[in-house]
N, C-alpha and C. Protein backbone atom coordinates (compact mmCIF):
# COMPACT_ATOMS: atom_id res chain seq x y z
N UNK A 1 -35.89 58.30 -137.36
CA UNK A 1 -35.96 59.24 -136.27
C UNK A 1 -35.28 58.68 -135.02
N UNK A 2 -35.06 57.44 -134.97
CA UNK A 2 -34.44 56.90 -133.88
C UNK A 2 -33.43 57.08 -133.67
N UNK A 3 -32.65 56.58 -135.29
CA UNK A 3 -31.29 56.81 -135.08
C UNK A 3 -30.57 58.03 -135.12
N UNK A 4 -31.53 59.07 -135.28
CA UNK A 4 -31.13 60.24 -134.89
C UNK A 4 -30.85 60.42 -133.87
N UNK A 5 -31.93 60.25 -132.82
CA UNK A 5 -31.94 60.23 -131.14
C UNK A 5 -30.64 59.45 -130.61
N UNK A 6 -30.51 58.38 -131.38
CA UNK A 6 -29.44 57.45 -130.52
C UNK A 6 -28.29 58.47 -130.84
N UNK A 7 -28.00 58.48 -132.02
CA UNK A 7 -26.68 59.51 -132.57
C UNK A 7 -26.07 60.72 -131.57
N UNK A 8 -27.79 61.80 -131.41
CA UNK A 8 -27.68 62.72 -130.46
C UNK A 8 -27.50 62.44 -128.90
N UNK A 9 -28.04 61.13 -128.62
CA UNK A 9 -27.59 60.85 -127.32
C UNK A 9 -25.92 60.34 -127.19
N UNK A 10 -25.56 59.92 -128.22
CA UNK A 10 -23.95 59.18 -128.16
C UNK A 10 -22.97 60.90 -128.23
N UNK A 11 -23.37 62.04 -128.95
CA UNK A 11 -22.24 62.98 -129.01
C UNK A 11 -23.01 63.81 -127.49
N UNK A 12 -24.10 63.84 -126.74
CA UNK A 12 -24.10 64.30 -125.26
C UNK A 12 -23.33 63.65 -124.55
N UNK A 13 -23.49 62.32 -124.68
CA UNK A 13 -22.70 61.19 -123.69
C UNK A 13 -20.88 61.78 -124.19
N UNK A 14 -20.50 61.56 -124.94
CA UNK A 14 -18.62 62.46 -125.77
C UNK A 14 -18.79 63.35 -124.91
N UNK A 15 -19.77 64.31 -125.37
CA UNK A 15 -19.65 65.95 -125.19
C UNK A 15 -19.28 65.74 -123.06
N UNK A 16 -20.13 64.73 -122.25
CA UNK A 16 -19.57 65.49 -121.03
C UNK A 16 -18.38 64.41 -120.64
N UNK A 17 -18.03 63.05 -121.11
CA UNK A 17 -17.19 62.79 -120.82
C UNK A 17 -15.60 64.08 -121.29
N UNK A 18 -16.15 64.33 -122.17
CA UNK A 18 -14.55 65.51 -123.07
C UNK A 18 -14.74 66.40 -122.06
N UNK A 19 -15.82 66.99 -121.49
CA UNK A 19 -16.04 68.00 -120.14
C UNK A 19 -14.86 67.44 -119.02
N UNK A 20 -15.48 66.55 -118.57
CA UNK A 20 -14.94 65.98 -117.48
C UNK A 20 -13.21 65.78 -117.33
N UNK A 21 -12.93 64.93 -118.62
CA UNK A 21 -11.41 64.84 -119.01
C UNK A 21 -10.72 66.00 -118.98
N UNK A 22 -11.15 67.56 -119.85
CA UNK A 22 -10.61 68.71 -119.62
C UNK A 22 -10.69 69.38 -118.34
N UNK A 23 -11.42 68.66 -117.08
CA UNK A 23 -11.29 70.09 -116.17
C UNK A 23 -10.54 68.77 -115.40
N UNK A 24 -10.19 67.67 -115.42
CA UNK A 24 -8.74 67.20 -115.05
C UNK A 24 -7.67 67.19 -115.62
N UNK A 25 -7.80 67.79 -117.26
CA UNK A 25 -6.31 67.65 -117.72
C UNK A 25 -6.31 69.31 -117.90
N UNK A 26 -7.25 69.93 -117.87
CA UNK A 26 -6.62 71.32 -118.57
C UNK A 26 -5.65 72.06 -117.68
N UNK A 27 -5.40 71.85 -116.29
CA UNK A 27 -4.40 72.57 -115.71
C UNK A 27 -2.85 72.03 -116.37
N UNK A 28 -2.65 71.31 -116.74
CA UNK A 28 -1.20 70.65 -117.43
C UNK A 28 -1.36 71.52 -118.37
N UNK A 29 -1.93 71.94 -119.03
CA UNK A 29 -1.98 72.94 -120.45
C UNK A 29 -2.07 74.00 -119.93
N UNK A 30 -2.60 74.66 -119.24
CA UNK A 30 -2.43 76.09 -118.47
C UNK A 30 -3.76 76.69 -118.60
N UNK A 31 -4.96 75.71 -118.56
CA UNK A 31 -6.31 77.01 -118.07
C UNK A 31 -5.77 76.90 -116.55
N UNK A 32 -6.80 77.47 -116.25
CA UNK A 32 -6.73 78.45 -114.95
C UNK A 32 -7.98 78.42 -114.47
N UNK A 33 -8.44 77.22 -113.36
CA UNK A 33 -10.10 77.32 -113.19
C UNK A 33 -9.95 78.15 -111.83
N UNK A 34 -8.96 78.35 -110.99
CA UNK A 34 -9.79 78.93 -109.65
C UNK A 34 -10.30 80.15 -109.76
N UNK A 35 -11.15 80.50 -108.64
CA UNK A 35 -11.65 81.85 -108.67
C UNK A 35 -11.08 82.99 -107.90
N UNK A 36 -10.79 83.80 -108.58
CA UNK A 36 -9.48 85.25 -108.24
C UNK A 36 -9.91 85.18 -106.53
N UNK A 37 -8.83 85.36 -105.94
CA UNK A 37 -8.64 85.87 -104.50
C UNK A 37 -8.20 86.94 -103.86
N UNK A 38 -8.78 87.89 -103.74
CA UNK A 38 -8.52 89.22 -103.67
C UNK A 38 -10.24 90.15 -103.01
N UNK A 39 -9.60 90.49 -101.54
CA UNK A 39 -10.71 90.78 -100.71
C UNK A 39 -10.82 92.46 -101.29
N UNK A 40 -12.09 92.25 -101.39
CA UNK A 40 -12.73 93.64 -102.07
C UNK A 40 -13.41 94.14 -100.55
N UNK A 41 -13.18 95.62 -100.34
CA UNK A 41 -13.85 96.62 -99.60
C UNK A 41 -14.13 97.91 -100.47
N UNK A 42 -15.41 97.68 -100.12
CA UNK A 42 -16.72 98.63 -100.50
C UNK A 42 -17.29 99.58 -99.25
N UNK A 43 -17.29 100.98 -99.63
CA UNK A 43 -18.20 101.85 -98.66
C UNK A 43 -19.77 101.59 -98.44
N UNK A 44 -20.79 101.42 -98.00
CA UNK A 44 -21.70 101.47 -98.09
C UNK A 44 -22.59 102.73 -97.49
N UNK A 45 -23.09 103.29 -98.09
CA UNK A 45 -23.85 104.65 -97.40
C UNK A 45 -25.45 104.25 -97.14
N UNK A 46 -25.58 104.38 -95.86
CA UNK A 46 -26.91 104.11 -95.30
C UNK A 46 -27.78 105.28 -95.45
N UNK A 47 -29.30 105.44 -96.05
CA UNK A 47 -30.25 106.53 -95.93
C UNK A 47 -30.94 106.31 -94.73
N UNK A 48 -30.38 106.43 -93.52
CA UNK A 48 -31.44 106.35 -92.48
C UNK A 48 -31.83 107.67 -92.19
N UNK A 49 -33.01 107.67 -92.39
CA UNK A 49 -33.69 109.11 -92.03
C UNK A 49 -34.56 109.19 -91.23
């Protein structure tokens, strides 16, 4: 049961270093992390009664 635990702790420990490495290398490959820029206007209708 241990070496299960150790096992599962060694592919979390991979799993966020491979995180980390892809959101510094994935722009050379072409993801696309920013978030869209484009100002949205909305009406809002007030019920003041």
């Amino acid at each position: 049961m241990g070496r299960l635990i150790k096992y599962l702790l060694y592919i979390v420990i991979l799993a966020a270093i491979g995180l980390v490495i892809y959101a510094y290398v994935g722009p050379w490959f072409g993801a696309d992390f920013d978030a869209p820029t484009a100002e949205v206007r909305k009406p809002v209708v007030l019920n003041a009664d």
